[in-house]
ModelCIF file with pLDDT and N, C-alpha, C, O atoms, coordinates in Angstrom:
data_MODEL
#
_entry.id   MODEL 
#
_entity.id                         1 
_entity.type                       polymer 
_entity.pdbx_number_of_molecules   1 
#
_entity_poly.entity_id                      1 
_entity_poly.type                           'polypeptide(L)' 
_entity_poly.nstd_linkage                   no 
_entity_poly.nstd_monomer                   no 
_entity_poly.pdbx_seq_one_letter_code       
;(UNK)(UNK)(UNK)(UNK)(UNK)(UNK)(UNK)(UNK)(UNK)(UNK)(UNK)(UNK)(UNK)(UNK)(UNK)(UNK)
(UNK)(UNK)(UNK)(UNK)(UNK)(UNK)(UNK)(UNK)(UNK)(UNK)(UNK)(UNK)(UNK)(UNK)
;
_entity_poly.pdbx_seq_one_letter_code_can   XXXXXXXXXXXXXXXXXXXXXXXXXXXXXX 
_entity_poly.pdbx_strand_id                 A 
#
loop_
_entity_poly_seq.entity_id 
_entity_poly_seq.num 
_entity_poly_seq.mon_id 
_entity_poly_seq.hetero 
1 1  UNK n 
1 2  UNK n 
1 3  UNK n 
1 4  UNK n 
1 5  UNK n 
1 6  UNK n 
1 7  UNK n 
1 8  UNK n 
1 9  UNK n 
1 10 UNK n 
1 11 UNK n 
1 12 UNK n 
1 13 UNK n 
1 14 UNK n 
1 15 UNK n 
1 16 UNK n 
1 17 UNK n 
1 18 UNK n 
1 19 UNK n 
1 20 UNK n 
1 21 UNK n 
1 22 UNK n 
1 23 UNK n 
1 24 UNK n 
1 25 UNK n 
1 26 UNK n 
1 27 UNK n 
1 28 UNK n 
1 29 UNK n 
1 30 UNK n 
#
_struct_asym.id          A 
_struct_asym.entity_id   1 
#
loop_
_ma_qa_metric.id 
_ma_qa_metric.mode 
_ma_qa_metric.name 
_ma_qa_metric.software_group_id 
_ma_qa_metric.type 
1 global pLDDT . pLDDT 
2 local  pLDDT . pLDDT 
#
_ma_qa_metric_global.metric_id      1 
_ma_qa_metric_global.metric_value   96.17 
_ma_qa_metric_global.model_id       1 
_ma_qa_metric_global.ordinal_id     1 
#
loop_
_ma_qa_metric_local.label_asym_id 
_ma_qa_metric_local.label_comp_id 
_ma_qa_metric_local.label_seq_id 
_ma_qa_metric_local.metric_id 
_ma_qa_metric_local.metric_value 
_ma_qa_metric_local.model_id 
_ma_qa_metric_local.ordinal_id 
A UNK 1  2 96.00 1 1  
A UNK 2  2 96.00 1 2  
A UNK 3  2 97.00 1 3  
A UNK 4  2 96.00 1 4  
A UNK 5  2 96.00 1 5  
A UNK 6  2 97.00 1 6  
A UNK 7  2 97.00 1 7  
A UNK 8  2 98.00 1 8  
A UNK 9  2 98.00 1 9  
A UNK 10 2 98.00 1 10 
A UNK 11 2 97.00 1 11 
A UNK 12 2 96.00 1 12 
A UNK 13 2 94.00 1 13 
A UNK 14 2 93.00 1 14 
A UNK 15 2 94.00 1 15 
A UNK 16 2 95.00 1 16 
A UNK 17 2 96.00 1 17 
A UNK 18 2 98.00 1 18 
A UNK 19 2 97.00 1 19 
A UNK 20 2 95.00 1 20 
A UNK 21 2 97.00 1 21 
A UNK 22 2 97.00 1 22 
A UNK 23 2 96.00 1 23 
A UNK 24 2 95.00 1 24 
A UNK 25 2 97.00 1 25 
A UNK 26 2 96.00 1 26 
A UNK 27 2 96.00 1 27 
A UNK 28 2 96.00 1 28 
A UNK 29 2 95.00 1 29 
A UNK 30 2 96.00 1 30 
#
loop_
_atom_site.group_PDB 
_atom_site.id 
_atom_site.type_symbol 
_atom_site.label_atom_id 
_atom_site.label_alt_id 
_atom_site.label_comp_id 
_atom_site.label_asym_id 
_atom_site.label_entity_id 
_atom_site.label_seq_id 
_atom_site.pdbx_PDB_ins_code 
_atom_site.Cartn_x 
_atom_site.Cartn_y 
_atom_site.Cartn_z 
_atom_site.occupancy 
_atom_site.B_iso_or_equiv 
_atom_site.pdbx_formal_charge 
_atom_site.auth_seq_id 
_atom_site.auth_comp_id 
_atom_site.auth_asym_id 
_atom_site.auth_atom_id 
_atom_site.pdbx_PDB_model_num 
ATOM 1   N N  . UNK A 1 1  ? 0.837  -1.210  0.000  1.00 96.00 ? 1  UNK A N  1 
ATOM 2   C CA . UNK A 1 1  ? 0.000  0.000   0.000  1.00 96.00 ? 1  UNK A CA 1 
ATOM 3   C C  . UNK A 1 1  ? 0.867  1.255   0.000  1.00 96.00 ? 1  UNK A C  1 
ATOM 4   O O  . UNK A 1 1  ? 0.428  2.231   -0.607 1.00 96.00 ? 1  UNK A O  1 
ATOM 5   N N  . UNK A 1 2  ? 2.273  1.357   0.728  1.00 96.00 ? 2  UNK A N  1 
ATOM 6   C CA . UNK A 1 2  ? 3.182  2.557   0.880  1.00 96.00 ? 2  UNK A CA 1 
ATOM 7   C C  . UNK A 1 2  ? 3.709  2.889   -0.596 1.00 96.00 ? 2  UNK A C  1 
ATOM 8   O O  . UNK A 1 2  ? 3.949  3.995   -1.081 1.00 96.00 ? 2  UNK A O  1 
ATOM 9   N N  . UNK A 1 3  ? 3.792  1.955   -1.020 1.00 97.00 ? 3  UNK A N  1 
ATOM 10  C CA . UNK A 1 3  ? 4.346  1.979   -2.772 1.00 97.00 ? 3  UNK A CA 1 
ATOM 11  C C  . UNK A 1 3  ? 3.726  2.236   -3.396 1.00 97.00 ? 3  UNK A C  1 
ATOM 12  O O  . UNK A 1 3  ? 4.129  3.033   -4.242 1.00 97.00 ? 3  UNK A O  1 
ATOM 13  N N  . UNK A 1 4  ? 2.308  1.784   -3.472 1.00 96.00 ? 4  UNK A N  1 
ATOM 14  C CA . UNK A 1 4  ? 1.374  2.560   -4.341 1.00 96.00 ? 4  UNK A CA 1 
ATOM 15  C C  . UNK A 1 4  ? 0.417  3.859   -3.830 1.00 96.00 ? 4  UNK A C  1 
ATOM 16  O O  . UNK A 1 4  ? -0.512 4.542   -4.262 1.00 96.00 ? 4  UNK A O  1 
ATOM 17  N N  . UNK A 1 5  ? 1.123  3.764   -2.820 1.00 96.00 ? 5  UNK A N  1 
ATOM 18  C CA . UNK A 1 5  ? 0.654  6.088   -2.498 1.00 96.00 ? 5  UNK A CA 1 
ATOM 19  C C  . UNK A 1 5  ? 0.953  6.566   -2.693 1.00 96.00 ? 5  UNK A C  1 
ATOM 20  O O  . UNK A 1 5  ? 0.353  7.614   -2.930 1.00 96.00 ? 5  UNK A O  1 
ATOM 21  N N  . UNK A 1 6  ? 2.461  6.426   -2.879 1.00 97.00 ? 6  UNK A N  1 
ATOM 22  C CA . UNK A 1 6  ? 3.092  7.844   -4.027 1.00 97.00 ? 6  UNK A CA 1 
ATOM 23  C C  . UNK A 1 6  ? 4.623  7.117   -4.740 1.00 97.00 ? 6  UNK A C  1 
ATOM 24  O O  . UNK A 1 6  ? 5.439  6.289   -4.334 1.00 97.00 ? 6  UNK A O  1 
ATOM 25  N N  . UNK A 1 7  ? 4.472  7.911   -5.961 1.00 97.00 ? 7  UNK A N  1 
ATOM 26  C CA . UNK A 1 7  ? 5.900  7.308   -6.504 1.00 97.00 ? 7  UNK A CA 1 
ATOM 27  C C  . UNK A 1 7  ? 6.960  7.656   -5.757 1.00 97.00 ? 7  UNK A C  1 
ATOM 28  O O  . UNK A 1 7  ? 7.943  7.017   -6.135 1.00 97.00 ? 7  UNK A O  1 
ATOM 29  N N  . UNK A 1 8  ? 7.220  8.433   -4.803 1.00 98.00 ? 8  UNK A N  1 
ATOM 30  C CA . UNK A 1 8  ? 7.830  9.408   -4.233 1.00 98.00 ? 8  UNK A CA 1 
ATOM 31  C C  . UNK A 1 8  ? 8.855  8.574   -2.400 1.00 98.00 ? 8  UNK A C  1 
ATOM 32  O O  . UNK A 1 8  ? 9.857  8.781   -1.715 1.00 98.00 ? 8  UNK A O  1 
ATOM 33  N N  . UNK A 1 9  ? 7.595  7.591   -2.481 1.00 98.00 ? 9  UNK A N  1 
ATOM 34  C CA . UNK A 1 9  ? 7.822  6.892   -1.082 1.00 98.00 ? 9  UNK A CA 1 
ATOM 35  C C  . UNK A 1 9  ? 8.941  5.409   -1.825 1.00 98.00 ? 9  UNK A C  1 
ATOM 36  O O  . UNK A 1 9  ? 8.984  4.651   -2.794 1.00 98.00 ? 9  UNK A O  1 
ATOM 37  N N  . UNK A 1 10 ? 9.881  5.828   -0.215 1.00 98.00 ? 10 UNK A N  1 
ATOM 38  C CA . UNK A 1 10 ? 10.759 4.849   -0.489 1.00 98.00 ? 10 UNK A CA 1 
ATOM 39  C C  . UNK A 1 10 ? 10.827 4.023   0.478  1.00 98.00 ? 10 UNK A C  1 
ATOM 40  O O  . UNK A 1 10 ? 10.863 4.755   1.467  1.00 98.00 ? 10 UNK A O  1 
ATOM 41  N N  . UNK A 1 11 ? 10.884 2.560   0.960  1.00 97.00 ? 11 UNK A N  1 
ATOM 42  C CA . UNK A 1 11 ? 10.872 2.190   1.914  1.00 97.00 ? 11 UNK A CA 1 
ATOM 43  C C  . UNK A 1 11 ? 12.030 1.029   2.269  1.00 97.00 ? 11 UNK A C  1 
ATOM 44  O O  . UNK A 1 11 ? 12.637 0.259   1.524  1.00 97.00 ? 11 UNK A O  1 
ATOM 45  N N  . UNK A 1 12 ? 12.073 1.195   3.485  1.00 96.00 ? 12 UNK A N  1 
ATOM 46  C CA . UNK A 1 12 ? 13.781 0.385   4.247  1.00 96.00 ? 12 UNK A CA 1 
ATOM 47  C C  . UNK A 1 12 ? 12.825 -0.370  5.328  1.00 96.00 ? 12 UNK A C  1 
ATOM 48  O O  . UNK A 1 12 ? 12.715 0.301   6.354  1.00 96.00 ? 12 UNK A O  1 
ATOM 49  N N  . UNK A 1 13 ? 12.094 -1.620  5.353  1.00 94.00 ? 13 UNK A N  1 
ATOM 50  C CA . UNK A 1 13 ? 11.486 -2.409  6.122  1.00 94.00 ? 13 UNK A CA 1 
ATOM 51  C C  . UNK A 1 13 ? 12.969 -3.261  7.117  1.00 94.00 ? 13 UNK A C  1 
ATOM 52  O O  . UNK A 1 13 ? 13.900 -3.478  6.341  1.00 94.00 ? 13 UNK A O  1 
ATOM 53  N N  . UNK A 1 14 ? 13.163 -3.553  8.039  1.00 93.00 ? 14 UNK A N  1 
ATOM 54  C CA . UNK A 1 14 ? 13.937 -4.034  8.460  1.00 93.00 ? 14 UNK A CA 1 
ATOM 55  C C  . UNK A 1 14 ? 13.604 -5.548  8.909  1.00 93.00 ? 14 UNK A C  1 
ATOM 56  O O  . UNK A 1 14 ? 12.466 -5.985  9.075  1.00 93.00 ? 14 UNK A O  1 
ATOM 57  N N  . UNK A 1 15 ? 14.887 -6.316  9.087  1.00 94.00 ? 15 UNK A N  1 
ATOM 58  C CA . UNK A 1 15 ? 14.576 -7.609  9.413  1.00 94.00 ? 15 UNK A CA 1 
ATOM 59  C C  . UNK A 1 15 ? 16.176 -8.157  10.046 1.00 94.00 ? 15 UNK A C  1 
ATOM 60  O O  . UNK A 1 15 ? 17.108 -7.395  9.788  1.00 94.00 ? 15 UNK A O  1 
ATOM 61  N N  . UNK A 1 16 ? 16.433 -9.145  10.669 1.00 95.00 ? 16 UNK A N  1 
ATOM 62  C CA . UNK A 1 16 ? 17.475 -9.884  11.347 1.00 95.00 ? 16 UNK A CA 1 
ATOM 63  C C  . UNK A 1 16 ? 17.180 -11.425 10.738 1.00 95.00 ? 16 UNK A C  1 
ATOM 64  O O  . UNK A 1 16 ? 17.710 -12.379 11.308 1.00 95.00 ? 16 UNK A O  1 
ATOM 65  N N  . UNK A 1 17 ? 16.473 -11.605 9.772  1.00 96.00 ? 17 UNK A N  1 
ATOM 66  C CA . UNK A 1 17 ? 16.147 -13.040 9.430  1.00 96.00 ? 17 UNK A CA 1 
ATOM 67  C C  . UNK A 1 17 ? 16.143 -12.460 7.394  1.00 96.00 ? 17 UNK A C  1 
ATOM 68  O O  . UNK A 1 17 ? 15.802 -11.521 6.674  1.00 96.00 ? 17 UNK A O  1 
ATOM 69  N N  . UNK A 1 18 ? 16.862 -13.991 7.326  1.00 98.00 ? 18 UNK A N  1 
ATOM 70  C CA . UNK A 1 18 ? 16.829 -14.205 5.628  1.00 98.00 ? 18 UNK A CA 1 
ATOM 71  C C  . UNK A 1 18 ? 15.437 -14.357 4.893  1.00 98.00 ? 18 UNK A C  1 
ATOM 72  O O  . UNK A 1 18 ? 15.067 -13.923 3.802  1.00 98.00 ? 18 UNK A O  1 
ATOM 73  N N  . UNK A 1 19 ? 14.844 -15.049 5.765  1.00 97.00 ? 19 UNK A N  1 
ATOM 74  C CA . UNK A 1 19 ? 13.490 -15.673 5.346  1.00 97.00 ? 19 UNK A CA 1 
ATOM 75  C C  . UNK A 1 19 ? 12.574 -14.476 5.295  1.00 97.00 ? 19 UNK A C  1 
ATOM 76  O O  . UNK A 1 19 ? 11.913 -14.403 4.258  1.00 97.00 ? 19 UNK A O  1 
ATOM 77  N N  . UNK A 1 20 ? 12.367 -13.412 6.286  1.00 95.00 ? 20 UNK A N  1 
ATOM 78  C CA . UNK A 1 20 ? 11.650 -12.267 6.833  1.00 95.00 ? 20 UNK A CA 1 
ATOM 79  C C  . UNK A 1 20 ? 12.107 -11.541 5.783  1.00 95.00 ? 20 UNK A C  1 
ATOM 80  O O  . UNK A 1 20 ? 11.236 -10.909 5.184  1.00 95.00 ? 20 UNK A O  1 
ATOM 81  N N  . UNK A 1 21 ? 13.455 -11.426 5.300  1.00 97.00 ? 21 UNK A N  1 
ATOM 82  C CA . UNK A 1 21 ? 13.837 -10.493 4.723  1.00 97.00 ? 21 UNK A CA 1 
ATOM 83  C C  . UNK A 1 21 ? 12.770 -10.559 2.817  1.00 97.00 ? 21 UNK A C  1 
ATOM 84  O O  . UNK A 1 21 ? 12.088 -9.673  2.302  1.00 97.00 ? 21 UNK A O  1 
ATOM 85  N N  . UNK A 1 22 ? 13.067 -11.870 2.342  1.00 97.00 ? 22 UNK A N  1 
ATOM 86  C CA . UNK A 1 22 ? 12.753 -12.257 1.167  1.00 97.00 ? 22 UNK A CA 1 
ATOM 87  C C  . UNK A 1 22 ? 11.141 -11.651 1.298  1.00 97.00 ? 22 UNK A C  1 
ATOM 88  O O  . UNK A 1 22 ? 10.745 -10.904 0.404  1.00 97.00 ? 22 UNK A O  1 
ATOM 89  N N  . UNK A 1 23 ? 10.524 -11.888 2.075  1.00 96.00 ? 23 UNK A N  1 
ATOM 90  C CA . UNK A 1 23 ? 8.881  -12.120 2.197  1.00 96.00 ? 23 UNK A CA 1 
ATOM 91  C C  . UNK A 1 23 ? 8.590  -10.206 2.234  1.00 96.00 ? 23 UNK A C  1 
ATOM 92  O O  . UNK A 1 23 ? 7.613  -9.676  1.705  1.00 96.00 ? 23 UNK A O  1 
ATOM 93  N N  . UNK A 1 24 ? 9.634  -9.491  2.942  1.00 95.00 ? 24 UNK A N  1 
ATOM 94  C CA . UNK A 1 24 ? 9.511  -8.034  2.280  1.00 95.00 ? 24 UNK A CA 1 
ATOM 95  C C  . UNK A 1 24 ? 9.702  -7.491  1.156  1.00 95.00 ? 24 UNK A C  1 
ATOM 96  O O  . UNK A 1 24 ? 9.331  -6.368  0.815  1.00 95.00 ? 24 UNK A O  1 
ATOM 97  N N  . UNK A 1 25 ? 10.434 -8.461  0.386  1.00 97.00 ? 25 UNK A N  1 
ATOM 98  C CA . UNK A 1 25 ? 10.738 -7.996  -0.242 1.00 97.00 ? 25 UNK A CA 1 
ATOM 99  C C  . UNK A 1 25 ? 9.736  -8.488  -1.846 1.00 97.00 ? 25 UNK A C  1 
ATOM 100 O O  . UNK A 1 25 ? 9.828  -8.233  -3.046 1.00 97.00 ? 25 UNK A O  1 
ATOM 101 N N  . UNK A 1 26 ? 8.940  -9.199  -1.079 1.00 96.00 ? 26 UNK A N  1 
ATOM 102 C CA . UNK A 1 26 ? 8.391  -9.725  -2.411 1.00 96.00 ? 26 UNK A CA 1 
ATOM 103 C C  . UNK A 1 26 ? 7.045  -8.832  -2.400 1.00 96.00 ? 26 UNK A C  1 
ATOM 104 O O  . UNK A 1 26 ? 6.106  -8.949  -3.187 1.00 96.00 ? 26 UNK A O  1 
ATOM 105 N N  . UNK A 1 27 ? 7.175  -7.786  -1.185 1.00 96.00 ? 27 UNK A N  1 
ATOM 106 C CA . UNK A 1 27 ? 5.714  -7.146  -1.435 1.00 96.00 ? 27 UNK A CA 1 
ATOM 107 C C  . UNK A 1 27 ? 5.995  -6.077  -2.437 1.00 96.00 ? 27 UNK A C  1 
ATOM 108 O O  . UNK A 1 27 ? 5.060  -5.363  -2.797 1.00 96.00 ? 27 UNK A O  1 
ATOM 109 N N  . UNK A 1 28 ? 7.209  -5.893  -2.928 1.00 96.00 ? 28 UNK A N  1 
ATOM 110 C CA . UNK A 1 28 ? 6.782  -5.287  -4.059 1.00 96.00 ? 28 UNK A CA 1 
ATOM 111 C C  . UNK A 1 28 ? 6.250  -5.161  -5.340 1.00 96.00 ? 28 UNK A C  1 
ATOM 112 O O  . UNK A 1 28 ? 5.826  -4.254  -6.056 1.00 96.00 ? 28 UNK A O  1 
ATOM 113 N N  . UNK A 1 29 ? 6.502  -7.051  -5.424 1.00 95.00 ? 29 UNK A N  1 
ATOM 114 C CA . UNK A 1 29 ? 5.512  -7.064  -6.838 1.00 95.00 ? 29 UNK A CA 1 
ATOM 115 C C  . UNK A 1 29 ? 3.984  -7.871  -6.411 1.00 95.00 ? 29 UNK A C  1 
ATOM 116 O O  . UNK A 1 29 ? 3.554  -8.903  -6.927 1.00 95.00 ? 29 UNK A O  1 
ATOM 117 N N  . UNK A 1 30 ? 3.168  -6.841  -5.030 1.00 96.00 ? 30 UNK A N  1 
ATOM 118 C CA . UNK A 1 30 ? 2.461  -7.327  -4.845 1.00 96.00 ? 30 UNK A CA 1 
ATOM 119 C C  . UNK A 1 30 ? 0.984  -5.853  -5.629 1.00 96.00 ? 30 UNK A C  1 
ATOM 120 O O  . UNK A 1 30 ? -0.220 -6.104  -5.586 1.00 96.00 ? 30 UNK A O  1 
#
């Protein structure tokens, strides 16, 4: 939802896990 409110928003989600990390990162081609 932060990605598609403005082209403008950039986001740095944090994580200490590989697995956590991937699963953020796949919300972008959500």
């Amino acid at each position: 939802w932060l990605l598609q409110r403005s082209p403008n928003i950039l986001l740095i989600p944090g994580t200490s896990s590989v697995a956590h990390l991937k699963e953020n990162l796949a919300a972008a081609s959500l």
